[in-house]
PDB file of N, CA and C in Angstrom:
ATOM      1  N   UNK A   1      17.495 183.609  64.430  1.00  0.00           N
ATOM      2  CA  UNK A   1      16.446 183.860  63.496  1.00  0.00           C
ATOM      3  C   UNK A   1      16.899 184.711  62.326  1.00  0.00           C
ATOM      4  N   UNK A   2      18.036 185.028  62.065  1.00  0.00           N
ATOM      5  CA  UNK A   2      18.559 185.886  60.732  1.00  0.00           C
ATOM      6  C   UNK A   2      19.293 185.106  59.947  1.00  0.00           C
ATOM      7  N   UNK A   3      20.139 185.780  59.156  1.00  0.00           N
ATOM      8  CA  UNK A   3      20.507 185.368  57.867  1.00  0.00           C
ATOM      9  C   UNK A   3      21.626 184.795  58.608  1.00  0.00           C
ATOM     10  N   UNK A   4      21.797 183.222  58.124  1.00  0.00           N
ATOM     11  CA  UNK A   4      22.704 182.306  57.914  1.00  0.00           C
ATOM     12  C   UNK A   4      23.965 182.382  57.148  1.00  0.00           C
ATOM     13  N   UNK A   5      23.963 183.352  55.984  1.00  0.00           N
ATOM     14  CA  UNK A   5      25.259 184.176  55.340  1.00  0.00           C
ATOM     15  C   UNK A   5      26.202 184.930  56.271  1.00  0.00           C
ATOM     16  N   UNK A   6      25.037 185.710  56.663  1.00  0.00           N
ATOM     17  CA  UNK A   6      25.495 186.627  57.574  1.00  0.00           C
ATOM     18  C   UNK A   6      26.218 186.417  58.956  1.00  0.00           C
ATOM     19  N   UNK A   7      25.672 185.499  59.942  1.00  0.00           N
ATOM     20  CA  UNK A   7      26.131 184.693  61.050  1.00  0.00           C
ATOM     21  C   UNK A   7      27.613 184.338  60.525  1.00  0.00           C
ATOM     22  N   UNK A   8      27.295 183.651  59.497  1.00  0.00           N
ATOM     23  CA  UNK A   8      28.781 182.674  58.997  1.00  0.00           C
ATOM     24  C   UNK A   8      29.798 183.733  58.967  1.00  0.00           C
ATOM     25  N   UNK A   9      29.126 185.257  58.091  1.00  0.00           N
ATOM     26  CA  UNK A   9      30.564 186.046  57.896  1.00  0.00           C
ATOM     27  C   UNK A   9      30.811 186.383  59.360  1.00  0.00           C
ATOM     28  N   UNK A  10      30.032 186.599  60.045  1.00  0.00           N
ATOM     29  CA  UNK A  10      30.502 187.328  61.456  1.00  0.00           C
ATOM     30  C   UNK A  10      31.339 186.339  62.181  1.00  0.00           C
ATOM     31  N   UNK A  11      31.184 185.088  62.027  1.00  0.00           N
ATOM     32  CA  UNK A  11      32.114 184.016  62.310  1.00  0.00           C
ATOM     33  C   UNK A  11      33.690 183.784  62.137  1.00  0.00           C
ATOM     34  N   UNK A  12      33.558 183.826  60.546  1.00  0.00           N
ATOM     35  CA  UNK A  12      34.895 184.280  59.689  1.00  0.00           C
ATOM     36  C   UNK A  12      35.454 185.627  60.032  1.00  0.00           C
ATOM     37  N   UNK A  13      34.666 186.344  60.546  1.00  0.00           N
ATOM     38  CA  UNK A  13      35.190 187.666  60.783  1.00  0.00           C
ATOM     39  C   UNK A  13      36.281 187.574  62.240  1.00  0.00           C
ATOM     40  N   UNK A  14      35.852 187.184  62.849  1.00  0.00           N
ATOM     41  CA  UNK A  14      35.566 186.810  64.411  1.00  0.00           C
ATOM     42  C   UNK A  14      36.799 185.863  64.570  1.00  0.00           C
ATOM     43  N   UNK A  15      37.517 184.713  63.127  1.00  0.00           N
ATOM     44  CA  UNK A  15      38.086 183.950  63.614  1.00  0.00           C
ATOM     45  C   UNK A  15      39.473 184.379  62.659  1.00  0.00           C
ATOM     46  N   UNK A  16      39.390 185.271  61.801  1.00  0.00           N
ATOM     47  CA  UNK A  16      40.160 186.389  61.178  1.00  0.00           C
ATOM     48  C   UNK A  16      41.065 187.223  62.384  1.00  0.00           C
ATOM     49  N   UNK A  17      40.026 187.424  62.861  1.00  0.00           N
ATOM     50  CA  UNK A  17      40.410 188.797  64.177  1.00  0.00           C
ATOM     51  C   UNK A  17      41.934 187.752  65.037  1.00  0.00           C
ATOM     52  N   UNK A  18      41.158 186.543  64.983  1.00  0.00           N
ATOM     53  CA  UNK A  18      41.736 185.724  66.423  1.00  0.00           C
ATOM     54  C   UNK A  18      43.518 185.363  66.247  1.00  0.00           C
ATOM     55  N   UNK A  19      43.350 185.275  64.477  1.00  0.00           N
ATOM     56  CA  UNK A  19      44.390 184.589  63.652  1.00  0.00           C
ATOM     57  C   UNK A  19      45.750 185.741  63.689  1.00  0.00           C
ATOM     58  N   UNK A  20      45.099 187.273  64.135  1.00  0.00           N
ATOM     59  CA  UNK A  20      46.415 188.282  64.082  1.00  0.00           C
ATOM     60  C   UNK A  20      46.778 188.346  65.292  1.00  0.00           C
ATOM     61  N   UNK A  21      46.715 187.355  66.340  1.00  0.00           N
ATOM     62  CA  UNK A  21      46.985 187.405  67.456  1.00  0.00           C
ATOM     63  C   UNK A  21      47.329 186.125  68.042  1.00  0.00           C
ATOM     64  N   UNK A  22      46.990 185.191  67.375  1.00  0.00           N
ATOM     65  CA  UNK A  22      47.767 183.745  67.839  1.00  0.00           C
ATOM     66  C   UNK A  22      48.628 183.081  66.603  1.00  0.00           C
ATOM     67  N   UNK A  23      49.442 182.609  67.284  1.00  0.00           N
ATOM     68  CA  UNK A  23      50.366 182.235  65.843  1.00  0.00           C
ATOM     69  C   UNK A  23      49.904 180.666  65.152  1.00  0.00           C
ATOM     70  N   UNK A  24      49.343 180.260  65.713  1.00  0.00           N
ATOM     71  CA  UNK A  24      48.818 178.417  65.362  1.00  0.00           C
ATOM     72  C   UNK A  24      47.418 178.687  64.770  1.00  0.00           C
ATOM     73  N   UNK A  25      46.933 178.130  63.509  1.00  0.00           N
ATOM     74  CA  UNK A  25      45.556 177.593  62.807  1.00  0.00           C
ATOM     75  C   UNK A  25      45.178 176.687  63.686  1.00  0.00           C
ATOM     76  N   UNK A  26      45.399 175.879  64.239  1.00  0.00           N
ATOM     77  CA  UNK A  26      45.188 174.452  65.208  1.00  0.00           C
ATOM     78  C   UNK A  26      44.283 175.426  66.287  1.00  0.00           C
ATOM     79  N   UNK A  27      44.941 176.152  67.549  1.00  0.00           N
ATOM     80  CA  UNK A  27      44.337 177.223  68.176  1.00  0.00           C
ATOM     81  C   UNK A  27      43.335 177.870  67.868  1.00  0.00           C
ATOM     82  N   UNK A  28      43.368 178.277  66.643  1.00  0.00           N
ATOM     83  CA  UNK A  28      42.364 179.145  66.175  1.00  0.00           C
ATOM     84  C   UNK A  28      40.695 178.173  65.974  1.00  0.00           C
ATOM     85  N   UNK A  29      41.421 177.179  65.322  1.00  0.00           N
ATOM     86  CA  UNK A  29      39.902 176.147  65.163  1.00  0.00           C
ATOM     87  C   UNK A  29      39.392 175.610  66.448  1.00  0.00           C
ATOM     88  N   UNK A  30      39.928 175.694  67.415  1.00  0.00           N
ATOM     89  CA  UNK A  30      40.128 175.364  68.478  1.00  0.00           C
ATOM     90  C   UNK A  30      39.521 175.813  69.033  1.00  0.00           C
ATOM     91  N   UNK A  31      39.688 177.326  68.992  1.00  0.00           N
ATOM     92  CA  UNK A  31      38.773 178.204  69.922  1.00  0.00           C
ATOM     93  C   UNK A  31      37.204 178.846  68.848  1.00  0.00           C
ATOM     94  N   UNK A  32      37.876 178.539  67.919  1.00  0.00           N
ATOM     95  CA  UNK A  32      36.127 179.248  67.073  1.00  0.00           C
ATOM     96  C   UNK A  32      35.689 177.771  66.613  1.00  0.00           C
ATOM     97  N   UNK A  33      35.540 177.002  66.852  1.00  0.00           N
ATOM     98  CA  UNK A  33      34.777 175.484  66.077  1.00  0.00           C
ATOM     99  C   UNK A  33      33.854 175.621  67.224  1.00  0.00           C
ATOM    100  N   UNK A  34      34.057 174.969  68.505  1.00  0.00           N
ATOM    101  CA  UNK A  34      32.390 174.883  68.928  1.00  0.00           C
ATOM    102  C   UNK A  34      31.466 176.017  69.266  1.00  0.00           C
ATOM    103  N   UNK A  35      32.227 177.460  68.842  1.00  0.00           N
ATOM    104  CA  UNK A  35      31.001 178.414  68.568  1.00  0.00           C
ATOM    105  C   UNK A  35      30.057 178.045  66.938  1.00  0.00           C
ATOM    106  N   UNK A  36      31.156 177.787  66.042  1.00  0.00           N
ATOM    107  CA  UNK A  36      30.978 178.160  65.010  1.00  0.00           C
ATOM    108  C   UNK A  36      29.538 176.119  64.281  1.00  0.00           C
ATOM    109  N   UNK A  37      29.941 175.371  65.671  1.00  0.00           N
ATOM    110  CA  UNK A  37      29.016 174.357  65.100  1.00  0.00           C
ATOM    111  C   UNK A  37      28.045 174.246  65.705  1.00  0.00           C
ATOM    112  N   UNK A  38      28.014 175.195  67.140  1.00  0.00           N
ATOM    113  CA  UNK A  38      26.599 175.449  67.738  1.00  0.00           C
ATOM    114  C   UNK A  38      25.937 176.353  66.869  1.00  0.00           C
ATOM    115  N   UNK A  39      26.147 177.438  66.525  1.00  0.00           N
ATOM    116  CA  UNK A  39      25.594 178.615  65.672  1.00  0.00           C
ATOM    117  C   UNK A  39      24.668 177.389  64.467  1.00  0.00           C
ATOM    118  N   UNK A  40      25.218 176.486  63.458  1.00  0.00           N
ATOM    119  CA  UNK A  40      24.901 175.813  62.594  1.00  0.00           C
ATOM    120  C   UNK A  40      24.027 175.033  62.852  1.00  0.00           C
ATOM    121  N   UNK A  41      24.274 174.091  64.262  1.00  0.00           N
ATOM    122  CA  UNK A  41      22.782 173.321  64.665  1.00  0.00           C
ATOM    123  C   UNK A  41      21.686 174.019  65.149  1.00  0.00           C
ATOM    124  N   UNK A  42      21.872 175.251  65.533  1.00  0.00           N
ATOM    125  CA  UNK A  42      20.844 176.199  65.903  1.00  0.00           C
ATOM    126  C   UNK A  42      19.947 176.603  64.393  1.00  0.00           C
ATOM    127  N   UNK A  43      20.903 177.126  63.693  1.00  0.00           N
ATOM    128  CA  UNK A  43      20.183 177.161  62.050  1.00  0.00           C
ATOM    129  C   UNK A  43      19.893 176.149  61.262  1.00  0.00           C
ATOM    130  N   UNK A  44      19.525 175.483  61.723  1.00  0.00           N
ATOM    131  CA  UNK A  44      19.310 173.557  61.304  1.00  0.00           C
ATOM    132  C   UNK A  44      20.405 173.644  60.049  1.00  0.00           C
ATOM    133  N   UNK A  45      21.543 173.733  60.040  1.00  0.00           N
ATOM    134  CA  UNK A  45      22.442 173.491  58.385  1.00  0.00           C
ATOM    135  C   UNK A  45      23.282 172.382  59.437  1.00  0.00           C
ATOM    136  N   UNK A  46      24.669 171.492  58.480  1.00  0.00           N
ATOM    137  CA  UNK A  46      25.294 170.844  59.213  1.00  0.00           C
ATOM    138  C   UNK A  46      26.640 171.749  59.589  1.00  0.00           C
ATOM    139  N   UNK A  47      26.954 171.448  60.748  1.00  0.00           N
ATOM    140  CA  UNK A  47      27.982 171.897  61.354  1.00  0.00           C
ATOM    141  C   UNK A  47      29.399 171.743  60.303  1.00  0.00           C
ATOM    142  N   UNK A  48      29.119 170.935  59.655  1.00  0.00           N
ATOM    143  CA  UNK A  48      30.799 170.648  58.440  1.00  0.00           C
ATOM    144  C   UNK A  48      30.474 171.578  57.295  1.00  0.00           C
ATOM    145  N   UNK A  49      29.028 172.545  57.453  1.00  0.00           N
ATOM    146  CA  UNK A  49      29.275 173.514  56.328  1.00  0.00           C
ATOM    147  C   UNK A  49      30.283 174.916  57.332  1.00  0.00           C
ATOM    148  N   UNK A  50      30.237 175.045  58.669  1.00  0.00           N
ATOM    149  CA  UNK A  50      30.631 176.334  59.219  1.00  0.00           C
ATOM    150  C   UNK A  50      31.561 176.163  59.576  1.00  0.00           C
ATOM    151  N   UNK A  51      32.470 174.382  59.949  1.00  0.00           N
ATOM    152  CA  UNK A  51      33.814 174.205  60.389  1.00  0.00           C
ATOM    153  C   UNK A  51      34.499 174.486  59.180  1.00  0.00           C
ATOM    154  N   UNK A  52      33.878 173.969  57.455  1.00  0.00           N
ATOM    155  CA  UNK A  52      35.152 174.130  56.876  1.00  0.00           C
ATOM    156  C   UNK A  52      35.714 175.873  56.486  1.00  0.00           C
ATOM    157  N   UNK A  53      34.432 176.970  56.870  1.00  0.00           N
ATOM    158  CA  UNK A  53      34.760 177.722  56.270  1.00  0.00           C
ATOM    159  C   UNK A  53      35.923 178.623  57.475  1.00  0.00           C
ATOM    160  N   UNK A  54      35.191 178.144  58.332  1.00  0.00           N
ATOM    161  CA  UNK A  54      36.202 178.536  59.720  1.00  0.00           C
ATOM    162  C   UNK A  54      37.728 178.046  59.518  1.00  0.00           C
ATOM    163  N   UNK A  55      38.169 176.701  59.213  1.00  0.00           N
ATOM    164  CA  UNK A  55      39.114 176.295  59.086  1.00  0.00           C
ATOM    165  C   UNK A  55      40.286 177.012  57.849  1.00  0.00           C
ATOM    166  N   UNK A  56      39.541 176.906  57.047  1.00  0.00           N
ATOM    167  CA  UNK A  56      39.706 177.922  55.661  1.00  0.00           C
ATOM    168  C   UNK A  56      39.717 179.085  55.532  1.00  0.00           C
ATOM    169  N   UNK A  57      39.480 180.033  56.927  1.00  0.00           N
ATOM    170  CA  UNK A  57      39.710 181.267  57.120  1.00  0.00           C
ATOM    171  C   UNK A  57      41.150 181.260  57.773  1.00  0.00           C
ATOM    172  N   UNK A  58      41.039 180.347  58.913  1.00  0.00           N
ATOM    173  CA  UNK A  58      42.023 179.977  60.257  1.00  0.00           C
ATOM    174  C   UNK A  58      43.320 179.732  58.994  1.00  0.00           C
ATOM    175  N   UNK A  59      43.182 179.131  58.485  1.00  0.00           N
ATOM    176  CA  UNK A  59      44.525 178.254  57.661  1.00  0.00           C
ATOM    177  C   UNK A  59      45.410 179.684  56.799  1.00  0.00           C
ATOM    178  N   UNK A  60      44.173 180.399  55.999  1.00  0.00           N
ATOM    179  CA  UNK A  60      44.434 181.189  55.222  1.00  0.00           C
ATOM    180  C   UNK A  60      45.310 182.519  56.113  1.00  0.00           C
ATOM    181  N   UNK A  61      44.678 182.637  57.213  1.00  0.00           N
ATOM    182  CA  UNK A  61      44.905 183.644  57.965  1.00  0.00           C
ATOM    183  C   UNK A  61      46.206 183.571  58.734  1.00  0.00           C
ATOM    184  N   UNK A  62      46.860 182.589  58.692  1.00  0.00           N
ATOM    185  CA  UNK A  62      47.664 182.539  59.620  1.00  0.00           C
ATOM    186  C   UNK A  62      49.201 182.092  58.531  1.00  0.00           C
ATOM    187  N   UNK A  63      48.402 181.425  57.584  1.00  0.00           N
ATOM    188  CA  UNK A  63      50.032 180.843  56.879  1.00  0.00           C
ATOM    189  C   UNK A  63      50.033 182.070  55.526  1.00  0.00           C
ATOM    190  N   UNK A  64      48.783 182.461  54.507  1.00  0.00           N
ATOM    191  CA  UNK A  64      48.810 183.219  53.712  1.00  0.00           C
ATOM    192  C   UNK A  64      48.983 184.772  53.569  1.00  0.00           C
ATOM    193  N   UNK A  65      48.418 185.245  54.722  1.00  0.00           N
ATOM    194  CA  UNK A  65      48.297 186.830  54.869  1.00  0.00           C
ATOM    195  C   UNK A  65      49.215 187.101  55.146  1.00  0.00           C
ATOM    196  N   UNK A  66      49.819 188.467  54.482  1.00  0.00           N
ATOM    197  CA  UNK A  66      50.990 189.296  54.793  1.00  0.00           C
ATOM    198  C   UNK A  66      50.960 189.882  56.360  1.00  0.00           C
ATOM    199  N   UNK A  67      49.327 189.922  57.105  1.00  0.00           N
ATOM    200  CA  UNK A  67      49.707 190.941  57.881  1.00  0.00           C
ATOM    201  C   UNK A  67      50.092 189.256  59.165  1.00  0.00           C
ATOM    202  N   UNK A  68      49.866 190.055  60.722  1.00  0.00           N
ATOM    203  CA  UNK A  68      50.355 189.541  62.130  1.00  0.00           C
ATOM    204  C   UNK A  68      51.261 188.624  61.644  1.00  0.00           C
ATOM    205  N   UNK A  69      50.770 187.267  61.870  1.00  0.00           N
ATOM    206  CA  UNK A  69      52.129 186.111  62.011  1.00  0.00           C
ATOM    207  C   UNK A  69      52.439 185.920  60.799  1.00  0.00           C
ATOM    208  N   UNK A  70      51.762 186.034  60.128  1.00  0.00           N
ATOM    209  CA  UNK A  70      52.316 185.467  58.481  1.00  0.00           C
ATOM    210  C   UNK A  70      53.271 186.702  58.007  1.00  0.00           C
ATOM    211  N   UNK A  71      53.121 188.333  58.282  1.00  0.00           N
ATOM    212  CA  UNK A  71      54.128 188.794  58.406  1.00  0.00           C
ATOM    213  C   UNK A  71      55.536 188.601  59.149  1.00  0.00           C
ATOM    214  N   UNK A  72      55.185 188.309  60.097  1.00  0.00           N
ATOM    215  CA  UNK A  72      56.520 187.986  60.989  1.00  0.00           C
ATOM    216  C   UNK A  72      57.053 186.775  60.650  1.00  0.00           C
ATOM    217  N   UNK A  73      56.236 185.924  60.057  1.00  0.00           N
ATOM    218  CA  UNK A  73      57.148 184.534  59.548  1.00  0.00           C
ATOM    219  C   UNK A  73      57.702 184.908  58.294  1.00  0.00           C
ATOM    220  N   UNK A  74      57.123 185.868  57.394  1.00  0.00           N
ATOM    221  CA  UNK A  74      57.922 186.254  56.295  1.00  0.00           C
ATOM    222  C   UNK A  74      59.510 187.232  56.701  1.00  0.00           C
ATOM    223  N   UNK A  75      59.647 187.945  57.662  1.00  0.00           N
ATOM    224  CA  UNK A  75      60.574 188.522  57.891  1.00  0.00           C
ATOM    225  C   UNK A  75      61.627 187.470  58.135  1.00  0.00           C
ATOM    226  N   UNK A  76      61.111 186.816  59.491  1.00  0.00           N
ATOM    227  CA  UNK A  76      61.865 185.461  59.630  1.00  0.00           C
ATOM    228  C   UNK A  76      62.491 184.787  58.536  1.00  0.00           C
ATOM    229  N   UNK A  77      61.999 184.037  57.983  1.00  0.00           N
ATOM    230  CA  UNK A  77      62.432 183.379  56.466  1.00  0.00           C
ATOM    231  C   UNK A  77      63.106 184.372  55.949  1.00  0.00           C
ATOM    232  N   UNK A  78      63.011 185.480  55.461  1.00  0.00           N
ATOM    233  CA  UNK A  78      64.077 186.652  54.793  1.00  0.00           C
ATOM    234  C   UNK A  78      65.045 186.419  55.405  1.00  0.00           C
ATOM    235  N   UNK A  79      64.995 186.556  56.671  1.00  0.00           N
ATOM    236  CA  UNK A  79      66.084 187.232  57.271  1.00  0.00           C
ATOM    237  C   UNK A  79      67.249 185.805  57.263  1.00  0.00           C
ATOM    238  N   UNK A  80      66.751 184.889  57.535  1.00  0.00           N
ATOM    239  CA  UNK A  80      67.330 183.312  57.583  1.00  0.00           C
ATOM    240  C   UNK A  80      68.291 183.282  56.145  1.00  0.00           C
ATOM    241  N   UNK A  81      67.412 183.912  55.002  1.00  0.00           N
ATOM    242  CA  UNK A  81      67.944 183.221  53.717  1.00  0.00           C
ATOM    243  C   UNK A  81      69.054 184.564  53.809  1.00  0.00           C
ATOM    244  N   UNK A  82      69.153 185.806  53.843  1.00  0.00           N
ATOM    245  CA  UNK A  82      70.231 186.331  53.631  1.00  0.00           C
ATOM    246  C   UNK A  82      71.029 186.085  54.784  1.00  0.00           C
ATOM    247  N   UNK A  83      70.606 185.690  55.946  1.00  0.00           N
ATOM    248  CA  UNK A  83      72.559 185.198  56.946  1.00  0.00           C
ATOM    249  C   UNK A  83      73.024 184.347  56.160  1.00  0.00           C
ATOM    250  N   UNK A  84      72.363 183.789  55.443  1.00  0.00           N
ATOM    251  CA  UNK A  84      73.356 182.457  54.735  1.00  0.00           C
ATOM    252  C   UNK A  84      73.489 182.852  52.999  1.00  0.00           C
ATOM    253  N   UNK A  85      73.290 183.845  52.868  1.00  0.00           N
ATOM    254  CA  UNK A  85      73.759 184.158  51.280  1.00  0.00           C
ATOM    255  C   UNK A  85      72.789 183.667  50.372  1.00  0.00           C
ATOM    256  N   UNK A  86      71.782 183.472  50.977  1.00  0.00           N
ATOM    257  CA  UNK A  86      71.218 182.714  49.551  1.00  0.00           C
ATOM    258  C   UNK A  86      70.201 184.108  48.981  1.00  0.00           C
ATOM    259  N   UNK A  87      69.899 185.166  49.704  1.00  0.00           N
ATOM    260  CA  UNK A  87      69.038 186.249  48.842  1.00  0.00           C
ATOM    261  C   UNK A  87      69.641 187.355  49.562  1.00  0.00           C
ATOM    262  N   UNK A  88      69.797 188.569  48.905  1.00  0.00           N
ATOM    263  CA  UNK A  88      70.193 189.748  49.654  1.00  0.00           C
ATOM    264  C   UNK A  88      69.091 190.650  50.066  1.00  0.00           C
ATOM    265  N   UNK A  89      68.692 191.045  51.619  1.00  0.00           N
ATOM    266  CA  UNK A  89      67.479 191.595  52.132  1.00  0.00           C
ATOM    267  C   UNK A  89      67.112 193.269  50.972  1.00  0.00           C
ATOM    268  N   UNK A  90      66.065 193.627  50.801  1.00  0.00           N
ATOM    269  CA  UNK A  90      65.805 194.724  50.027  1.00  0.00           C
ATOM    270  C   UNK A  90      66.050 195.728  51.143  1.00  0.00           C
ATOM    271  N   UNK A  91      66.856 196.815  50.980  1.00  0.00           N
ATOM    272  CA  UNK A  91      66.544 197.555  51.785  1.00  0.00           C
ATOM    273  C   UNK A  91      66.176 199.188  50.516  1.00  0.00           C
ATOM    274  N   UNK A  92      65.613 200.036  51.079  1.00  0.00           N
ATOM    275  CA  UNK A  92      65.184 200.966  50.486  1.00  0.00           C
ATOM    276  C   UNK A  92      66.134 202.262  50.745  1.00  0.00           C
TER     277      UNK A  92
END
């Protein structure tokens, strides 16, 4: 019976949280999609308005963000390109 904005962010919030702790977007939609399309048929909207934003959190969260895996895949990749000479690591 509340705000439909609101549900959605707690959703995105919820599938944010999930993304610094599993390394796969696939997983992540995985485990927050049939919360996130029951919540939507309950608020009579369609379920493809709360999967895409879920997905679009999941995607963002896992390949774009500096922090959990998307940090550690950035170290990775660094670290790959200077064993082989192609960038020298920054160190401070």
């Amino acid at each position: 019976g509340g705000s439909f904005t609101k549900g959605m962010l707690g959703y995105c919030l919820v599938t944010f949280a999930v993304a610094q702790i599993m390394p796969s977007a696939t997983v992540i939609f995985a485990i927050c999609a049939p919360l996130t399309a029951d919540f939507c048929r309950r608020s009579g909207k369609s379920p493809s308005v709360g999967l895409f934003s879920v997905a679009l959190v999941a995607i963002t969260a896992v390949c774009a963000m500096p922090i959990g895996n998307g940090a550690a895949n950035y170290v990775m990749v660094n670290s790959q390109m200077a064993s082989y000479g192609i960038i020298r690591l920054f160190h401070c």
